[in-house]
PDB file of N, CA and C in Angstrom:
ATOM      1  N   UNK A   1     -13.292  -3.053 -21.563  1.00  0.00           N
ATOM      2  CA  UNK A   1     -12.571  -1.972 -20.930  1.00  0.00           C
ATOM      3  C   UNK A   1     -12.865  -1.996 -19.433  1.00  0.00           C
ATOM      4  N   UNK A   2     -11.859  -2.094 -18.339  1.00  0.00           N
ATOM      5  CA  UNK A   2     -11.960  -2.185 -17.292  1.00  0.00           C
ATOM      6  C   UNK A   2     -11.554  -0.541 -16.813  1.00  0.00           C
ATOM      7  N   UNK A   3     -12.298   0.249 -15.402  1.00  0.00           N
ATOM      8  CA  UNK A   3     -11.760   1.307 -15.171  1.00  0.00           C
ATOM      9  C   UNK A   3     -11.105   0.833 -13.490  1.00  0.00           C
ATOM     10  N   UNK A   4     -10.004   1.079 -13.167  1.00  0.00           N
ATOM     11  CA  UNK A   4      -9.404   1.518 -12.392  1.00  0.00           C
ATOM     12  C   UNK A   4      -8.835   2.853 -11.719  1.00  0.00           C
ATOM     13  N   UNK A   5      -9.006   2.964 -10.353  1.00  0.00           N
ATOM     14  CA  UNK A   5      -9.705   4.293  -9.649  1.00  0.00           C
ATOM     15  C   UNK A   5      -7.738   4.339  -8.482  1.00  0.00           C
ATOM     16  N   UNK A   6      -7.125   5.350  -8.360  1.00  0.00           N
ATOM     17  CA  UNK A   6      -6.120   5.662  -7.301  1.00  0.00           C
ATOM     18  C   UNK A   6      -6.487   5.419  -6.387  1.00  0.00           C
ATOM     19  N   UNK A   7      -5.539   4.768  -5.140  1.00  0.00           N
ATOM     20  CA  UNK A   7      -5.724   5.005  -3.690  1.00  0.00           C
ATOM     21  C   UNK A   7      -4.436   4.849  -2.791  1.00  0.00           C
ATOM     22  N   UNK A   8      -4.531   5.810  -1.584  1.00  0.00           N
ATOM     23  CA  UNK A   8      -3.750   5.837  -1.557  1.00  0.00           C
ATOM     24  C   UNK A   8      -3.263   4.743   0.163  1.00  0.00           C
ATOM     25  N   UNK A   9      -1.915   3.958   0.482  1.00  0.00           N
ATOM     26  CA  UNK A   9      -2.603   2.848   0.864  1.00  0.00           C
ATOM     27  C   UNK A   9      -2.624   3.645   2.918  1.00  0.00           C
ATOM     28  N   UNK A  10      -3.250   3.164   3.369  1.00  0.00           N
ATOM     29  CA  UNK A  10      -3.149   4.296   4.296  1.00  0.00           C
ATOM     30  C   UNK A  10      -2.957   3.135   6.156  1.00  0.00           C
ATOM     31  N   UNK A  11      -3.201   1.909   5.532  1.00  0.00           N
ATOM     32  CA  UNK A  11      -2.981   0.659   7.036  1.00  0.00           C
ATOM     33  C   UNK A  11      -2.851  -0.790   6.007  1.00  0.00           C
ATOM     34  N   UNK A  12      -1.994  -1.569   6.473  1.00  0.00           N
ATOM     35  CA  UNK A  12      -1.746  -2.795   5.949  1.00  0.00           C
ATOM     36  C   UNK A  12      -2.444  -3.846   7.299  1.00  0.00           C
ATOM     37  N   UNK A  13      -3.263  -4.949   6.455  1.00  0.00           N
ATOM     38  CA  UNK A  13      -3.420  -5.691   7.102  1.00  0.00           C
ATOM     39  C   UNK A  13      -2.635  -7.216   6.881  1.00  0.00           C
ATOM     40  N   UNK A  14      -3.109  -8.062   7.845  1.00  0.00           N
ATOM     41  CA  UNK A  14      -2.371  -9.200   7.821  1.00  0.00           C
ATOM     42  C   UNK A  14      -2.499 -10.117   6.871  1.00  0.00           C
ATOM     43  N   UNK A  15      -3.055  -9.980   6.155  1.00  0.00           N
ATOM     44  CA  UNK A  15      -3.577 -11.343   5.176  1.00  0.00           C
ATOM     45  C   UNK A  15      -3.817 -10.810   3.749  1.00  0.00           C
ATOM     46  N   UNK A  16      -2.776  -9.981   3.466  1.00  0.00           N
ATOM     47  CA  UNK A  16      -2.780  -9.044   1.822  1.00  0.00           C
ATOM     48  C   UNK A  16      -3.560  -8.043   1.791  1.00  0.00           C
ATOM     49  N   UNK A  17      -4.636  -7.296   2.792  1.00  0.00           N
ATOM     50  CA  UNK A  17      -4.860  -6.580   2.622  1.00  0.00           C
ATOM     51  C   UNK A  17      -5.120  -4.999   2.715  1.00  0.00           C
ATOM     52  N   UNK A  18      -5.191  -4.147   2.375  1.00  0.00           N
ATOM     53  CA  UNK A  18      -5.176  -2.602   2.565  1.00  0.00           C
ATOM     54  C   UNK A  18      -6.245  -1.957   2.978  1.00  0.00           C
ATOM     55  N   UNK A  19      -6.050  -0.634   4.101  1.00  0.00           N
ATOM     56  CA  UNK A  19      -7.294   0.174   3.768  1.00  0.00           C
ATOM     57  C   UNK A  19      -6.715   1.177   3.163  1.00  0.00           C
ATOM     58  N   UNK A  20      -7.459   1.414   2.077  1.00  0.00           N
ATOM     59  CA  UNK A  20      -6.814   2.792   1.355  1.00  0.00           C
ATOM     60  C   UNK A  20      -7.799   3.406   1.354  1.00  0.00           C
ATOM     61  N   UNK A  21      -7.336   5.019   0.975  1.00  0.00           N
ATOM     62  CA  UNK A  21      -8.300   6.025   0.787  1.00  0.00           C
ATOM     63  C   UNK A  21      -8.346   6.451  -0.429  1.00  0.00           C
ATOM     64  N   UNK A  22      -9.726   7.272  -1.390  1.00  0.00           N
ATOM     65  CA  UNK A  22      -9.923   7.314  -2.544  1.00  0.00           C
ATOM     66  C   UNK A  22     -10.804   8.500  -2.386  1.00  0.00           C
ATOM     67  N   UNK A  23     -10.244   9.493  -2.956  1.00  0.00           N
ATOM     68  CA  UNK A  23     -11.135  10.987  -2.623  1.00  0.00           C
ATOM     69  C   UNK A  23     -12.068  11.078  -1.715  1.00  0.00           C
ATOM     70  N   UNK A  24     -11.702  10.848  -0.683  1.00  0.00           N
ATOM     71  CA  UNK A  24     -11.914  11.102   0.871  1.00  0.00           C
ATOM     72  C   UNK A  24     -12.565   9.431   1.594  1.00  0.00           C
ATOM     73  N   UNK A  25     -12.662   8.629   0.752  1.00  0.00           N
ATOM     74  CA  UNK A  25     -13.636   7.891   1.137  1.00  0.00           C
ATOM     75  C   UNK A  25     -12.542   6.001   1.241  1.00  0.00           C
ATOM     76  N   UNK A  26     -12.450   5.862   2.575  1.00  0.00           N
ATOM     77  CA  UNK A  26     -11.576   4.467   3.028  1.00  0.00           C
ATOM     78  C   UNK A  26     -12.220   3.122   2.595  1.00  0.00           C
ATOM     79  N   UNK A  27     -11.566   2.383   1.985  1.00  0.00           N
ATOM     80  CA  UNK A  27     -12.223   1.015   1.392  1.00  0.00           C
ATOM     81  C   UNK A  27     -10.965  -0.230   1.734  1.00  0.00           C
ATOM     82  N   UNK A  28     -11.324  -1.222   2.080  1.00  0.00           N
ATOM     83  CA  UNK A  28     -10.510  -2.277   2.440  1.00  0.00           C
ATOM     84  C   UNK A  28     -10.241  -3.006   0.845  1.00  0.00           C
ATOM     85  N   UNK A  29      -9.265  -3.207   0.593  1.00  0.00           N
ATOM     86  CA  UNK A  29      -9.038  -4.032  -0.805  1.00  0.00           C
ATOM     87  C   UNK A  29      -8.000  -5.336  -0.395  1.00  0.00           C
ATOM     88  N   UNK A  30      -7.573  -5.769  -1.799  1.00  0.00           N
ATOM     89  CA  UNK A  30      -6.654  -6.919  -1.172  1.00  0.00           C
ATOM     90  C   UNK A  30      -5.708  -6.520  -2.340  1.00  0.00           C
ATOM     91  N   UNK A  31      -4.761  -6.692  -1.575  1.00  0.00           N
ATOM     92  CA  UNK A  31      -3.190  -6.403  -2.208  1.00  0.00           C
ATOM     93  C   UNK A  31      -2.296  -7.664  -2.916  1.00  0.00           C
ATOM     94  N   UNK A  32      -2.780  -8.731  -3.171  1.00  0.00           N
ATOM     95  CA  UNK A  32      -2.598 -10.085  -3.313  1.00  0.00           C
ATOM     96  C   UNK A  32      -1.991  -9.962  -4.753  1.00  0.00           C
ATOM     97  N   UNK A  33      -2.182  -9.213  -5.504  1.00  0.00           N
ATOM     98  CA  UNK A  33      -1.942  -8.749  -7.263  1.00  0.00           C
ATOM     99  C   UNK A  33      -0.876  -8.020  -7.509  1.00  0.00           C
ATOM    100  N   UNK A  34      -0.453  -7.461  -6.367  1.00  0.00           N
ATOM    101  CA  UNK A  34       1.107  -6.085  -6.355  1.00  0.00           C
ATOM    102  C   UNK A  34       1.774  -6.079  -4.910  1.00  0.00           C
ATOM    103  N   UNK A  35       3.398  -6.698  -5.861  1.00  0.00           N
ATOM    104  CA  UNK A  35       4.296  -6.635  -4.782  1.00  0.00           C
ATOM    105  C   UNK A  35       4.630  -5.311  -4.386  1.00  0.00           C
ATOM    106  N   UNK A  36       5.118  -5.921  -3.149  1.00  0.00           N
ATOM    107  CA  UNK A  36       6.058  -4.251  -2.500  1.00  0.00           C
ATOM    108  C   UNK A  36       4.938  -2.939  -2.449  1.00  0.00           C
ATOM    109  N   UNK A  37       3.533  -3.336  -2.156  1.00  0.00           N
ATOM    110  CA  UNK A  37       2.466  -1.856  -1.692  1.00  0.00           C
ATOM    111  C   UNK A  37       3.259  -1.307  -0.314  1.00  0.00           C
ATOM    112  N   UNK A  38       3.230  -0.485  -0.025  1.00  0.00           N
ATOM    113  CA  UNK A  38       3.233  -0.170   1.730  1.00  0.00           C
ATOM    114  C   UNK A  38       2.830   0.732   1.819  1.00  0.00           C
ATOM    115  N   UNK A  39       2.612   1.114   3.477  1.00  0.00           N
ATOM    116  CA  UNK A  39       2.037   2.867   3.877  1.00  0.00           C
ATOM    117  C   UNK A  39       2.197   3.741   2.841  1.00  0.00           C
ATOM    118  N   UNK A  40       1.421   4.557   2.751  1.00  0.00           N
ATOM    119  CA  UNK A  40       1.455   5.576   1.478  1.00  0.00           C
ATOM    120  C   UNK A  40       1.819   5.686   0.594  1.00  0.00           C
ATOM    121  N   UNK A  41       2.109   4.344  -0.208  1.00  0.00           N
ATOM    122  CA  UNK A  41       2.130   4.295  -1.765  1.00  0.00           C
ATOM    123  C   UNK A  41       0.247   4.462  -2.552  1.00  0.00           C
ATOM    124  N   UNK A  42       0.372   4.798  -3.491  1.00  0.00           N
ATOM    125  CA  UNK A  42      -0.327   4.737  -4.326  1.00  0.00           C
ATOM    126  C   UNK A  42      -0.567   3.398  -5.000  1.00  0.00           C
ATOM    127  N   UNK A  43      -1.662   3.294  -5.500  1.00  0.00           N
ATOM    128  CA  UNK A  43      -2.353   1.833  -6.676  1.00  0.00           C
ATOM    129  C   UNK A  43      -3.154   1.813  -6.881  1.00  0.00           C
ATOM    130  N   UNK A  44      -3.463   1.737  -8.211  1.00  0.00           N
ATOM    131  CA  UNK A  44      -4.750   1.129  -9.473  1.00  0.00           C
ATOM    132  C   UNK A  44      -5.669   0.271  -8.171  1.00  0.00           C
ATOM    133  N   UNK A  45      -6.770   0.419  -8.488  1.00  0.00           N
ATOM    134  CA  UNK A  45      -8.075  -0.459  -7.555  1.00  0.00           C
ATOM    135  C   UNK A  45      -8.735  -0.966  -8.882  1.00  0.00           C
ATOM    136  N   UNK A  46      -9.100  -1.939  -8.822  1.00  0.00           N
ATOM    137  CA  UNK A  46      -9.973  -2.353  -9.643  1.00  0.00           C
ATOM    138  C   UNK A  46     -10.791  -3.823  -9.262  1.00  0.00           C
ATOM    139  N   UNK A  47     -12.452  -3.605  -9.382  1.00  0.00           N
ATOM    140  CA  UNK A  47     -12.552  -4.841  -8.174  1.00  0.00           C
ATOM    141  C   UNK A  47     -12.778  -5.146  -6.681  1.00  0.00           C
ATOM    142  N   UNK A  48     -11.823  -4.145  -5.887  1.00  0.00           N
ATOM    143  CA  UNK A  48     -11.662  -4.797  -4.661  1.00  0.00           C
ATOM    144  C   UNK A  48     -10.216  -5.535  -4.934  1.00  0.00           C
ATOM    145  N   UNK A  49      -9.452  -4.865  -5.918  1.00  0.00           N
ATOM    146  CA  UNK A  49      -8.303  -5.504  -5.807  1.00  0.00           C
ATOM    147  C   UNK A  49      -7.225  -4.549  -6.806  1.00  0.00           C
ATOM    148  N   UNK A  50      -6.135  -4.138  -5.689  1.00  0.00           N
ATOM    149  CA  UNK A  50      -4.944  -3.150  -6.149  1.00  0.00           C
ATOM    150  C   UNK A  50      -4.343  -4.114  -7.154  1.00  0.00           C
ATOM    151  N   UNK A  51      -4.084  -3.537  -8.310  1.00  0.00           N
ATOM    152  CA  UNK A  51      -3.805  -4.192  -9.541  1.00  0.00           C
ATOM    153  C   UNK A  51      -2.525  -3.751 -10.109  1.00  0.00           C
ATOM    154  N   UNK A  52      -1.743  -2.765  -9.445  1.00  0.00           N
ATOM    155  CA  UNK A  52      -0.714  -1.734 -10.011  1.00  0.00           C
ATOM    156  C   UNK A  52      -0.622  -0.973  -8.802  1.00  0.00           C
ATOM    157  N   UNK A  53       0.852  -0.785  -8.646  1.00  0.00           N
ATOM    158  CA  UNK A  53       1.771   0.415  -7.802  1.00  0.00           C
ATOM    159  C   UNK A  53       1.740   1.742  -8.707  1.00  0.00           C
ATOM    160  N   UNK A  54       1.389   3.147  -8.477  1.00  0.00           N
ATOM    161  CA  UNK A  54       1.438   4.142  -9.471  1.00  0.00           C
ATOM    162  C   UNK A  54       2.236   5.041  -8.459  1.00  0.00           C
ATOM    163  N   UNK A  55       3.142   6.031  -8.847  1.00  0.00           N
ATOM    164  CA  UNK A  55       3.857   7.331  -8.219  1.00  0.00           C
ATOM    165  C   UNK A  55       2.349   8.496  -7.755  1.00  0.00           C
ATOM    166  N   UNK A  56       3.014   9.065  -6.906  1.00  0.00           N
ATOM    167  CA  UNK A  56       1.992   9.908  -6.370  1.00  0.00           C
ATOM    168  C   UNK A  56       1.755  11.216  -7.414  1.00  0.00           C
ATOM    169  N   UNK A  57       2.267  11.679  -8.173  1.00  0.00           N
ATOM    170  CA  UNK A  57       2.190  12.669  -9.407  1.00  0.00           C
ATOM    171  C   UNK A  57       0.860  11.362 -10.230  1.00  0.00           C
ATOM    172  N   UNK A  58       1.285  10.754 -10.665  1.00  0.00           N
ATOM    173  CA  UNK A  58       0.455   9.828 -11.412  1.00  0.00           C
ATOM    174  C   UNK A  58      -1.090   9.796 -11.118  1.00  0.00           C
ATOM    175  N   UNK A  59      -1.135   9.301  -9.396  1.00  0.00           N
ATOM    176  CA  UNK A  59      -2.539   9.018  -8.985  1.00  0.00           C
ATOM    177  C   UNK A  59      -3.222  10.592  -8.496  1.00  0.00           C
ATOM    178  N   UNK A  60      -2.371  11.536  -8.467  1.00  0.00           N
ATOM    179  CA  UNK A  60      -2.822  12.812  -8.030  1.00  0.00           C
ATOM    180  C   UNK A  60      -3.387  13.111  -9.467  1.00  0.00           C
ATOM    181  N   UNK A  61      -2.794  13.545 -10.912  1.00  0.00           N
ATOM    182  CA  UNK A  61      -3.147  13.805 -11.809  1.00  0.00           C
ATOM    183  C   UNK A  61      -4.209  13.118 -12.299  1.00  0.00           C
ATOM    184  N   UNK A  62      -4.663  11.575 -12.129  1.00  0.00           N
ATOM    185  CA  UNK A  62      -5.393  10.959 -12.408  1.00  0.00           C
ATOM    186  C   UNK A  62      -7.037  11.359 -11.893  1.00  0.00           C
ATOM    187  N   UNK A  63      -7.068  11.620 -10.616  1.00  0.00           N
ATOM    188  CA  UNK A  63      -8.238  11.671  -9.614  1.00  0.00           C
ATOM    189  C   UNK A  63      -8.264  13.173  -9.746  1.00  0.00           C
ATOM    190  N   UNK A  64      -7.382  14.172 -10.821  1.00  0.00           N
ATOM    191  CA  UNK A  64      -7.874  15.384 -11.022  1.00  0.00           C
ATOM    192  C   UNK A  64      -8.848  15.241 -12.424  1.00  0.00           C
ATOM    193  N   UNK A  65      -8.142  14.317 -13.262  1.00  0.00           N
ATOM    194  CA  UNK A  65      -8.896  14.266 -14.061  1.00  0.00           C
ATOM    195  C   UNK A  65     -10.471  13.542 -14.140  1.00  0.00           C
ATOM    196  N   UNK A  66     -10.565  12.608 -12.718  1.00  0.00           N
ATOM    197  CA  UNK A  66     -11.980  12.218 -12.630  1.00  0.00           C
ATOM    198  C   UNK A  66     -12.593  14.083 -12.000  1.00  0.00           C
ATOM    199  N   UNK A  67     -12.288  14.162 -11.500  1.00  0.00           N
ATOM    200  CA  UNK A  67     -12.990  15.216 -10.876  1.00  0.00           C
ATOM    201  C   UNK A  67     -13.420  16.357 -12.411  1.00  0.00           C
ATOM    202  N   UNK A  68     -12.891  16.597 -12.921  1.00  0.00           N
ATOM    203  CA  UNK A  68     -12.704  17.142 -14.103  1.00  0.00           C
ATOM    204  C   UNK A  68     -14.407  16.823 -14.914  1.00  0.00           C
ATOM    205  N   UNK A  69     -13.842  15.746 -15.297  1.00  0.00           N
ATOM    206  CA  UNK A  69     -15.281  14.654 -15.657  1.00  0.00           C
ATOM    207  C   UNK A  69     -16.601  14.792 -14.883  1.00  0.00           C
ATOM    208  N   UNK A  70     -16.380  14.210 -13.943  1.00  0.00           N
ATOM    209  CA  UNK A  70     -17.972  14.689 -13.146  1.00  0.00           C
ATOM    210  C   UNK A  70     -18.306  15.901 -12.988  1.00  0.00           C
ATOM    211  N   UNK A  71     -17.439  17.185 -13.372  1.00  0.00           N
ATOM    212  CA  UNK A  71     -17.834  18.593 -13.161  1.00  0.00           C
ATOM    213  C   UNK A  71     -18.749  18.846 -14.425  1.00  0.00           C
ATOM    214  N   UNK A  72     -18.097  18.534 -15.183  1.00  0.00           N
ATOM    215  CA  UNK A  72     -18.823  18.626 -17.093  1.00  0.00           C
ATOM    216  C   UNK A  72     -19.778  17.369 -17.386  1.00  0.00           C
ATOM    217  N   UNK A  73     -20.026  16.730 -16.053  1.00  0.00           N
ATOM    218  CA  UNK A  73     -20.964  15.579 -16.288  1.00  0.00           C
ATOM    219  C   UNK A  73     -22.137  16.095 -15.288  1.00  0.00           C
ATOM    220  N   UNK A  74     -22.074  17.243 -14.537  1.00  0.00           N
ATOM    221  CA  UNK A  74     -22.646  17.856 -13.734  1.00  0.00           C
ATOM    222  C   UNK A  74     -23.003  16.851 -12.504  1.00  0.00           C
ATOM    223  N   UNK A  75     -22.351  15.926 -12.243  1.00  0.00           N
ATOM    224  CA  UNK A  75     -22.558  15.219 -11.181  1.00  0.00           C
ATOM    225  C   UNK A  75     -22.107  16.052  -9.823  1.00  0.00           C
ATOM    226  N   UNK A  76     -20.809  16.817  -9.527  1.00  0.00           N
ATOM    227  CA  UNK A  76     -20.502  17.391  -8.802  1.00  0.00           C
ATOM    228  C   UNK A  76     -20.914  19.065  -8.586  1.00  0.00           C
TER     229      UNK A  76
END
C-alpha cells in the first residue's frame, strides 16, 4: 500500500518539475509521471513524484480528511 498526499502546483520549473504546496508546507517534486499539471492544479505526490492530476474538491476533501486523522491520533 502506497500513501499519496495533495498538492497544490504553485511554480513550474524547466525540467518537469513543480513547487507545490501541501498544508502550508512547499516541496519541489517532479512532474515527469502526469501530463498537462500547470499553475494551480492539484496532484497525488507520492515519492517526490506527482503521480495523478486530482480536481480541487477532491484534494481539498482529502487533506480534510488527513487532518481529521491526526486530530484522533492526537498528533495535532
Amino acid at each position: 500500500m502506497c500513501l499519496a498526499i495533495p498538492g497544490k502546483v504553485l511554480e513550474l520549473g524547466e525540467d518537469d518539475s513543480a513547487l507545490v504546496e501541501i498544508g502550508g508546507v512547499k516541496k519541489r517534486v517532479s512532474l515527469m509521471l502526469v501530463d498537462g499539471a500547470g499553475l494551480g492544479d492539484y496532484v497525488l505526490i507520492h515519492a517526490g513524484f506527482a503521480i495523478e492530476k486530482i480536481n480541487a474538491y477532491e484534494a481539498r476533501r482529502t487533506l480534510e480528511l488527513f487532518e481529521e486523522i491526526a486530530k484522533l491520533d492526537g498528533t495535532t
